[in-house]
C-alpha atoms as a PDB file:
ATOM      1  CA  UNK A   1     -70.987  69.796  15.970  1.00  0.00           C
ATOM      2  CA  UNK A   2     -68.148  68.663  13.704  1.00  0.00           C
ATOM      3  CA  UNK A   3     -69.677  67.678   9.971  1.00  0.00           C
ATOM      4  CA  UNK A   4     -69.899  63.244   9.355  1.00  0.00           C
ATOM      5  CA  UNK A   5     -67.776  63.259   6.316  1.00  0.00           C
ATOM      6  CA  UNK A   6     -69.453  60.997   3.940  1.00  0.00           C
ATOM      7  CA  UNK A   7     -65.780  59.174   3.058  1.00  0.00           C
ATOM      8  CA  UNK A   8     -67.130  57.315  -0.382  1.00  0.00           C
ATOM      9  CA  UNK A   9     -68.560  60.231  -1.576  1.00  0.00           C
ATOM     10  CA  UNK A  10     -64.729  61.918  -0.517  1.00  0.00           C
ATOM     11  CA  UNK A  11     -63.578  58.923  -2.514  1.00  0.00           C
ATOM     12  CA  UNK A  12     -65.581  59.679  -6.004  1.00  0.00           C
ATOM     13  CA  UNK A  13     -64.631  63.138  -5.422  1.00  0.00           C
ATOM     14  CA  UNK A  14     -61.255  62.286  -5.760  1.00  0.00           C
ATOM     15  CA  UNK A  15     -61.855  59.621  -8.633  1.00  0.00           C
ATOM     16  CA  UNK A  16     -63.563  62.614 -10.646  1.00  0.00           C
ATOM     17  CA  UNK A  17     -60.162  64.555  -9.744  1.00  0.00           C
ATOM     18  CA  UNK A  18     -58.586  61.719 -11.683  1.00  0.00           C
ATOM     19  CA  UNK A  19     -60.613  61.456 -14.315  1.00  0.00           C
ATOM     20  CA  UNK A  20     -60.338  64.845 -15.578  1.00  0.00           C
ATOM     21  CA  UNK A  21     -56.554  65.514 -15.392  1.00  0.00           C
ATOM     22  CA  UNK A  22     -55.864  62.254 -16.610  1.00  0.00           C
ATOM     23  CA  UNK A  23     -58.195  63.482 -19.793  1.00  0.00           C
ATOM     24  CA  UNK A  24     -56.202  66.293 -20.066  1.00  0.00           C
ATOM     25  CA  UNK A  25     -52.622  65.149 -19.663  1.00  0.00           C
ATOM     26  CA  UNK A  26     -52.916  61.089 -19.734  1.00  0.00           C
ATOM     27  CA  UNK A  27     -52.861  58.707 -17.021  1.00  0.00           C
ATOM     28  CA  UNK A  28     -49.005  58.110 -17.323  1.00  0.00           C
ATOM     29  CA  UNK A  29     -48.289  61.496 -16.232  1.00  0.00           C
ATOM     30  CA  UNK A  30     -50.655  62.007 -13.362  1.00  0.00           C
ATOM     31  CA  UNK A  31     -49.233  61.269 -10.097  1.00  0.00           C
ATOM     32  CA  UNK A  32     -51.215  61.478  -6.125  1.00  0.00           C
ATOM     33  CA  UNK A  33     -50.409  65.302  -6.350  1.00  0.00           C
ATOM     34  CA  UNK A  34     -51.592  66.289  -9.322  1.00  0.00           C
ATOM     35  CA  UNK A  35     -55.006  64.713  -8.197  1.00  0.00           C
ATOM     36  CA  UNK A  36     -54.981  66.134  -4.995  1.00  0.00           C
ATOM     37  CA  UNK A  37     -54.521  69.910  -6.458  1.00  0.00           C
ATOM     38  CA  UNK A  38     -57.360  69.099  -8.786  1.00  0.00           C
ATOM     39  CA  UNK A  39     -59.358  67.834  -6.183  1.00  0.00           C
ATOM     40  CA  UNK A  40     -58.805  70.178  -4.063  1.00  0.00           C
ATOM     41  CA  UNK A  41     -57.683  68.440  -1.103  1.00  0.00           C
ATOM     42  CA  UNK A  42     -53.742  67.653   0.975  1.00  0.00           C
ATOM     43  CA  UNK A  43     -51.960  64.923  -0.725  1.00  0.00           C
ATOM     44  CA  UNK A  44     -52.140  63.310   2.966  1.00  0.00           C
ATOM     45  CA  UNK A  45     -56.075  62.636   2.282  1.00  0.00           C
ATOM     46  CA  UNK A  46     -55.638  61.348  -1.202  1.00  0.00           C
ATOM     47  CA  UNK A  47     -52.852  58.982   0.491  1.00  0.00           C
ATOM     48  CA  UNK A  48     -55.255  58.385   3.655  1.00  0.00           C
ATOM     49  CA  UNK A  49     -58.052  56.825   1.301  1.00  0.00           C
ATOM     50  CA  UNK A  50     -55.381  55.222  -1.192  1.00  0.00           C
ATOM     51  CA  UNK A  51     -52.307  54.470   0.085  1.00  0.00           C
ATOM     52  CA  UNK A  52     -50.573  53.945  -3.316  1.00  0.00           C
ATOM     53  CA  UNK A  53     -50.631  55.603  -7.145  1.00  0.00           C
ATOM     54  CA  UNK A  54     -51.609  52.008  -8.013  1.00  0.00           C
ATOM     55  CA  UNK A  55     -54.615  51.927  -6.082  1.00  0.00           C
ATOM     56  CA  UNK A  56     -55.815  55.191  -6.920  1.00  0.00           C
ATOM     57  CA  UNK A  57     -55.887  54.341 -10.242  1.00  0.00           C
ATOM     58  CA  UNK A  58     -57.663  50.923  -9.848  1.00  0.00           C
ATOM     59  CA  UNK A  59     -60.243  52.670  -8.152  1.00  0.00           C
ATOM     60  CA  UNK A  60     -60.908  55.688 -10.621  1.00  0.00           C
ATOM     61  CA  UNK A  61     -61.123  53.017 -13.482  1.00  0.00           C
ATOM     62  CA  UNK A  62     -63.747  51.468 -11.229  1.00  0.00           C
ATOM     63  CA  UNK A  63     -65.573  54.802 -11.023  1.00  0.00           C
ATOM     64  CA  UNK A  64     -64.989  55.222 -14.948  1.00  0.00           C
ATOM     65  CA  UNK A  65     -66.855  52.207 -15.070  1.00  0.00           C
ATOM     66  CA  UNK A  66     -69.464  52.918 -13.726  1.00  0.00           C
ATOM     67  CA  UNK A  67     -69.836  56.006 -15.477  1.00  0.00           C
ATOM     68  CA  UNK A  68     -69.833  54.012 -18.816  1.00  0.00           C
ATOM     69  CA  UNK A  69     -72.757  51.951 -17.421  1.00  0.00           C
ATOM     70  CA  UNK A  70     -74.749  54.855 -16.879  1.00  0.00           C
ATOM     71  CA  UNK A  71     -74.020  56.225 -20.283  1.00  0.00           C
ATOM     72  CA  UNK A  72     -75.200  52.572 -21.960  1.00  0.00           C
ATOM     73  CA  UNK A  73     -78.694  52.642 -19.644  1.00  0.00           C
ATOM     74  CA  UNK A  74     -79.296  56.300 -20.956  1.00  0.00           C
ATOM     75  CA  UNK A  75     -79.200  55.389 -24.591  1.00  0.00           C
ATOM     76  CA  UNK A  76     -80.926  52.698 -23.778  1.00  0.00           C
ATOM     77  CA  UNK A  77     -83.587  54.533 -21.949  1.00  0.00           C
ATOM     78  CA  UNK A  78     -83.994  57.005 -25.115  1.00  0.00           C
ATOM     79  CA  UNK A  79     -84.295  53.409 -27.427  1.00  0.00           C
ATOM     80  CA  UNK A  80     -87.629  53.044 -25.577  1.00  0.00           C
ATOM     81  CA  UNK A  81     -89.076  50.428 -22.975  1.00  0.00           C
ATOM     82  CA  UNK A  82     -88.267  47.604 -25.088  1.00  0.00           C
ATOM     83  CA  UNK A  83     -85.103  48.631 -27.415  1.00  0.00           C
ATOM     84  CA  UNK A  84     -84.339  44.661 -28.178  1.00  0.00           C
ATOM     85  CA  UNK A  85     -81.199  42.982 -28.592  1.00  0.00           C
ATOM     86  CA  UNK A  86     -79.505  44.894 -31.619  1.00  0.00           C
ATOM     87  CA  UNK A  87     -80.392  48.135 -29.836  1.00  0.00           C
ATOM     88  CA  UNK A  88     -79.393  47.111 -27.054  1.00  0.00           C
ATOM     89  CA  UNK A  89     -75.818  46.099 -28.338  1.00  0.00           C
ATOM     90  CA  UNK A  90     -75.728  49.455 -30.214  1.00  0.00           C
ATOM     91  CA  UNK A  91     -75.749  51.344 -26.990  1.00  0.00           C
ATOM     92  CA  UNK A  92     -72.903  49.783 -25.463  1.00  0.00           C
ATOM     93  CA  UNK A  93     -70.662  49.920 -28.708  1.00  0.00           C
ATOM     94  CA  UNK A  94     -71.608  53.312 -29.566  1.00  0.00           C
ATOM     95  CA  UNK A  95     -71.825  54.581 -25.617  1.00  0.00           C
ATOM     96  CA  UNK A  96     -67.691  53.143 -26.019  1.00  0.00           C
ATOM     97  CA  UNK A  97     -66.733  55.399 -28.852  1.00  0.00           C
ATOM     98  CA  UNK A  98     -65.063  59.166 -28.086  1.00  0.00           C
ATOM     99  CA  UNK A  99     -67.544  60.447 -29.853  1.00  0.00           C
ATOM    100  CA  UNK A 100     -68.232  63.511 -26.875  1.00  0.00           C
ATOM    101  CA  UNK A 101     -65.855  64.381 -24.089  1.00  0.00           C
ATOM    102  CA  UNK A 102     -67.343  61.986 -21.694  1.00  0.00           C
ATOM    103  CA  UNK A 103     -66.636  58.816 -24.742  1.00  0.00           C
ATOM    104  CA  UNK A 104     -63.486  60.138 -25.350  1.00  0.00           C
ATOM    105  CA  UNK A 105     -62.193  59.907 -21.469  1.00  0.00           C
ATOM    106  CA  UNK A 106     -63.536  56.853 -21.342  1.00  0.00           C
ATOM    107  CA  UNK A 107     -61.528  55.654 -24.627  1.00  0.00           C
ATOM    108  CA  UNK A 108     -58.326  57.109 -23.612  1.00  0.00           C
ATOM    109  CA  UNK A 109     -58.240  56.018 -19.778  1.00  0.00           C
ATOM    110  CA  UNK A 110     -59.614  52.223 -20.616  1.00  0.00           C
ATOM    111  CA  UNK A 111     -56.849  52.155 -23.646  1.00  0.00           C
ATOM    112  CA  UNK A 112     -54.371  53.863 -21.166  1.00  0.00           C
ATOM    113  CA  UNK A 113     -55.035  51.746 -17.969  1.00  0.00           C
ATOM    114  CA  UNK A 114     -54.876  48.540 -19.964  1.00  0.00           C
ATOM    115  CA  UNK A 115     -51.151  49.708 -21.370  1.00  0.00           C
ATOM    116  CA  UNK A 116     -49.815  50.644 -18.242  1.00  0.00           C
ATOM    117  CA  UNK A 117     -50.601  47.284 -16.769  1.00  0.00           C
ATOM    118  CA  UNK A 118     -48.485  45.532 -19.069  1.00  0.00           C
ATOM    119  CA  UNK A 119     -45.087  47.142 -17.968  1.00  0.00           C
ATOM    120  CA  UNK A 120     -46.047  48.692 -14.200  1.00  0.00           C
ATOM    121  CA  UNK A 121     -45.872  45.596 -12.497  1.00  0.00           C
ATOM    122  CA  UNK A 122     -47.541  47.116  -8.797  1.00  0.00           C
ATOM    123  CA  UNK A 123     -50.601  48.335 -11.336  1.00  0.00           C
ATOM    124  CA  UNK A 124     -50.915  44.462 -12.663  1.00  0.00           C
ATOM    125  CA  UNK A 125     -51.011  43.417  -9.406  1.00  0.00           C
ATOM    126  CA  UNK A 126     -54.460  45.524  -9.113  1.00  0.00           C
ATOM    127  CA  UNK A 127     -57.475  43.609 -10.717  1.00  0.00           C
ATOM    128  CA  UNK A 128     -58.238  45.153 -14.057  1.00  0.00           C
ATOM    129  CA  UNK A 129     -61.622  44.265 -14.058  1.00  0.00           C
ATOM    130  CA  UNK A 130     -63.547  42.098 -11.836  1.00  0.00           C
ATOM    131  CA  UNK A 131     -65.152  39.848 -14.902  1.00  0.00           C
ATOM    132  CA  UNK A 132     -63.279  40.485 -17.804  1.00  0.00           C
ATOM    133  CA  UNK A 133     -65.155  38.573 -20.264  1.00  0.00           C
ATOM    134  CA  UNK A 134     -68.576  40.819 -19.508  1.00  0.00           C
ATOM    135  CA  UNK A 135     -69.055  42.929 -22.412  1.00  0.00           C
ATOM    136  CA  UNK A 136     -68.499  39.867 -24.606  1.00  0.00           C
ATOM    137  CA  UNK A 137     -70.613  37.568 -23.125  1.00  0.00           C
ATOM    138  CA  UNK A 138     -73.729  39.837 -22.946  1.00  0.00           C
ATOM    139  CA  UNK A 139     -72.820  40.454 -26.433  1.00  0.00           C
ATOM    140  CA  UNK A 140     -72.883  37.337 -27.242  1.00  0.00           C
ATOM    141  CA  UNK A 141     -76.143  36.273 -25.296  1.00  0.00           C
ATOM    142  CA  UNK A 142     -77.734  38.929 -27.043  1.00  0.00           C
ATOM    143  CA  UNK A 143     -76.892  37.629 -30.410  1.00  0.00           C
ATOM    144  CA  UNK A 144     -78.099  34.573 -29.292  1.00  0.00           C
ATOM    145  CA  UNK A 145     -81.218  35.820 -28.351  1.00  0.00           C
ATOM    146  CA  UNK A 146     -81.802  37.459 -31.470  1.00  0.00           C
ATOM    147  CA  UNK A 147     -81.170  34.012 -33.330  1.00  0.00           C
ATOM    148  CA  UNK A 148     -83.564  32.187 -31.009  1.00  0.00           C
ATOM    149  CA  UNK A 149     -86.072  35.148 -31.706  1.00  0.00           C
ATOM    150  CA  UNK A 150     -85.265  35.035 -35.578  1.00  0.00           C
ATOM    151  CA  UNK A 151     -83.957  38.294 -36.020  1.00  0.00           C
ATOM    152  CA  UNK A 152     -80.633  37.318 -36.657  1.00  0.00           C
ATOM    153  CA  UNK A 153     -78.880  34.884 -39.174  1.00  0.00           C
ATOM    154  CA  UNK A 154     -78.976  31.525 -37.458  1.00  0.00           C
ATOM    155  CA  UNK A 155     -75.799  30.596 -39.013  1.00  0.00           C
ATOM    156  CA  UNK A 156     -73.728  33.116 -37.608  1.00  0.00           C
ATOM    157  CA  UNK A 157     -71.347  31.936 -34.330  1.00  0.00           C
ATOM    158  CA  UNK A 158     -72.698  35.000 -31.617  1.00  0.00           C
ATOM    159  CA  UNK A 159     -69.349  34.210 -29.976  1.00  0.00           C
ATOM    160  CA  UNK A 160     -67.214  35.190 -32.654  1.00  0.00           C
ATOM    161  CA  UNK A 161     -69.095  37.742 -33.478  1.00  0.00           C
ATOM    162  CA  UNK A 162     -69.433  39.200 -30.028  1.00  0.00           C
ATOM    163  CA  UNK A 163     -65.534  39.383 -30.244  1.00  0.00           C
ATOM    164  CA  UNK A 164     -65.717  40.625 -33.574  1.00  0.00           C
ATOM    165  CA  UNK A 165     -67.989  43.629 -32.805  1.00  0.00           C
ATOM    166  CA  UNK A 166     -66.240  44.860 -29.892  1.00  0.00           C
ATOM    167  CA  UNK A 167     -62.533  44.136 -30.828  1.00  0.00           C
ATOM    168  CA  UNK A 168     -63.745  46.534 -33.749  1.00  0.00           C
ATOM    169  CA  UNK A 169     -65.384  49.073 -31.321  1.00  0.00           C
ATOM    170  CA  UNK A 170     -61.914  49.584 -29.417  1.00  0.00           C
ATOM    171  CA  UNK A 171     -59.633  49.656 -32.712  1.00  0.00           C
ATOM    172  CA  UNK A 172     -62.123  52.318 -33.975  1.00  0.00           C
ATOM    173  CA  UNK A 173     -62.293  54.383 -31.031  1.00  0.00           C
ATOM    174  CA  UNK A 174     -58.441  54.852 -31.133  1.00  0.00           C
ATOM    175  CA  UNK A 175     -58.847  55.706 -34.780  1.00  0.00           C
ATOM    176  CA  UNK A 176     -61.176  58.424 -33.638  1.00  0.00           C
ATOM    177  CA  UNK A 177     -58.684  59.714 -31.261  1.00  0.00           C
ATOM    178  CA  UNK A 178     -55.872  59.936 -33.303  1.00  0.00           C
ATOM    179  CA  UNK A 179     -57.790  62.337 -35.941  1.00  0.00           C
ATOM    180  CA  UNK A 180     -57.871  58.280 -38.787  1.00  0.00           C
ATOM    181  CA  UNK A 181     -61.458  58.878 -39.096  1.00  0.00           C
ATOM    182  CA  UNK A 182     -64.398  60.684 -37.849  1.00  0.00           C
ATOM    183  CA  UNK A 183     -67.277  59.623 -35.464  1.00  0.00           C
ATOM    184  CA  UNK A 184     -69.815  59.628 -38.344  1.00  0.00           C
ATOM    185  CA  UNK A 185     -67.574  56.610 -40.548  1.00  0.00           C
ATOM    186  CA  UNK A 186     -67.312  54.529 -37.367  1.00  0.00           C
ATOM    187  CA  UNK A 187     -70.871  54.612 -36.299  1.00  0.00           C
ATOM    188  CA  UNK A 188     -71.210  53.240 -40.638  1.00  0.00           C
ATOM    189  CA  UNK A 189     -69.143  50.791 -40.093  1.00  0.00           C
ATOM    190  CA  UNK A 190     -70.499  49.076 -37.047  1.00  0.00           C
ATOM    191  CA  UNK A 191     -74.126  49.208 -38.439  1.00  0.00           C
ATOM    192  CA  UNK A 192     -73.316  47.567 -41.644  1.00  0.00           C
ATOM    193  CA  UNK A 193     -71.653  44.912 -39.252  1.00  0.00           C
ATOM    194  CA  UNK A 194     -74.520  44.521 -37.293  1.00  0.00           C
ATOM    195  CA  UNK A 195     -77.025  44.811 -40.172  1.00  0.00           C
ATOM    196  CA  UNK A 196     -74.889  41.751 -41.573  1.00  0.00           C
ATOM    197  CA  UNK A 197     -75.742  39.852 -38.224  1.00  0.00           C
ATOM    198  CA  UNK A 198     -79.193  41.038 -37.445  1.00  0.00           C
ATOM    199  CA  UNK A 199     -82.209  40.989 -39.711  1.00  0.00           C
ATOM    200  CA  UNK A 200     -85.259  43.660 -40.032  1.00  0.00           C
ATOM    201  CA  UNK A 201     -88.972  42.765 -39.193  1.00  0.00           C
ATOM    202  CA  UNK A 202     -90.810  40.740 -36.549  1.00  0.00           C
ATOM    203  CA  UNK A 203     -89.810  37.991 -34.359  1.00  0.00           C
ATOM    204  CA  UNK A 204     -90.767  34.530 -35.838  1.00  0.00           C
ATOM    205  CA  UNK A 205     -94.132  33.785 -34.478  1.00  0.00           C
ATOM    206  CA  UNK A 206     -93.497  31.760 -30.927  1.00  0.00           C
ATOM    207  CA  UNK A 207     -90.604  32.503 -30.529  1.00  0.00           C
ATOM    208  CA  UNK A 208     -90.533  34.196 -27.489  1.00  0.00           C
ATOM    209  CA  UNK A 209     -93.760  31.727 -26.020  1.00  0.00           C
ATOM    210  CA  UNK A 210     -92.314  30.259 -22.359  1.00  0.00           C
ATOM    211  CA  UNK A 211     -91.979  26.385 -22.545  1.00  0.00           C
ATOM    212  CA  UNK A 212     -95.425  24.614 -21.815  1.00  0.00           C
END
């Protein structure tokens, strides 16, 4: 009896592919057969499950997605069953940063994907992300939280600093890359951000009481 092929398992196997020789050579210079030899697999199959370079690519920064997500609950599972909001923001900024080989893929294929789309007109046509503003509006409700719970400065706008904090994370991350600075200044600098925004000690009694 022939074997079910399990075809979006086949398809992460081949986003994985991606993922690792676009690491090592950059996503500009990674084309459907350079996957498929890393994969393993005919360039037919990798065309049978994505027709086009474009798509391909869309979907392995899908995948890479996901992976980040995974990376941001682990932190946050080793912050403890109640990390809070500032934790909480930590682990995606920091989860973001090449710090290891997993943050550094990340870095360069986000950075890379979002370049390409500028001038490739077939990849613009692909949805970058499906909500954009995400990151910065958790960021941002978070913040907000905080205030509400009086751990952070009231007067601060959590918007702008949401945009702040992770327009900072990105710059940094590429600083990291290109050898600017190392892991251990970066992590500095967002904490003394973040201890600017947030403050140490208990919530303000009530804070957190539902409405009666």
């Amino acid at each position: 009896m022939p074997k079910r092929v399990d075809h979006e398992e086949r398809r992460t196997e081949i986003a994985e592919a991606l993922i690792r020789v676009a690491g090592r050579r950059g996503l500009h210079a990674v084309g459907m057969r350079d996957v498929a030899a890393e994969a393993g697999v005919s360039l037919r199959l990798v065309q049978y499950y994505f027709q086009t370079k474009e798509k391909l690519l869309f979907y392995g920064l899908q995948h890479l997605t996901d992976r980040f997500t995974a990376r941001v609950g682990a932190r946050l599972a080793a912050a403890g069953p109640a990390p809070g909001p500032r934790a909480t923001i930590e682990a995606l900024l920091l989860a973001s940063l090449p710090t290891d080989e997993d943050g550094r893929t990340f870095h360069l294929l986000y950075s890379s994907y979002s370049i390409l789309s500028v001038t490739d007109e077939a990849l613009a046509a692909q949805p970058f992300i499906d909500n954009p503003d995400a990151a910065e509006n958790a960021v941002a409700g978070l913040i907000g939280q905080a205030q509400e719970s009086g751990l952070a400065d009231p007067d601060v706008d959590a918007r702008i600093e949401a945009i702040s904090l992770l327009a900072m994370a990105a710059t940094m991350g590429t600083s990291i890359l290109v050898g600017q600075r190392g892991p251990e200044s970066a992590v500095a600098v967002l904490a003394h951000h973040l201890d600017r925004i947030f403050r140490t000690g208990t919530p303000r009694p009530g804070a957190d009481a539902p409405p009666s």
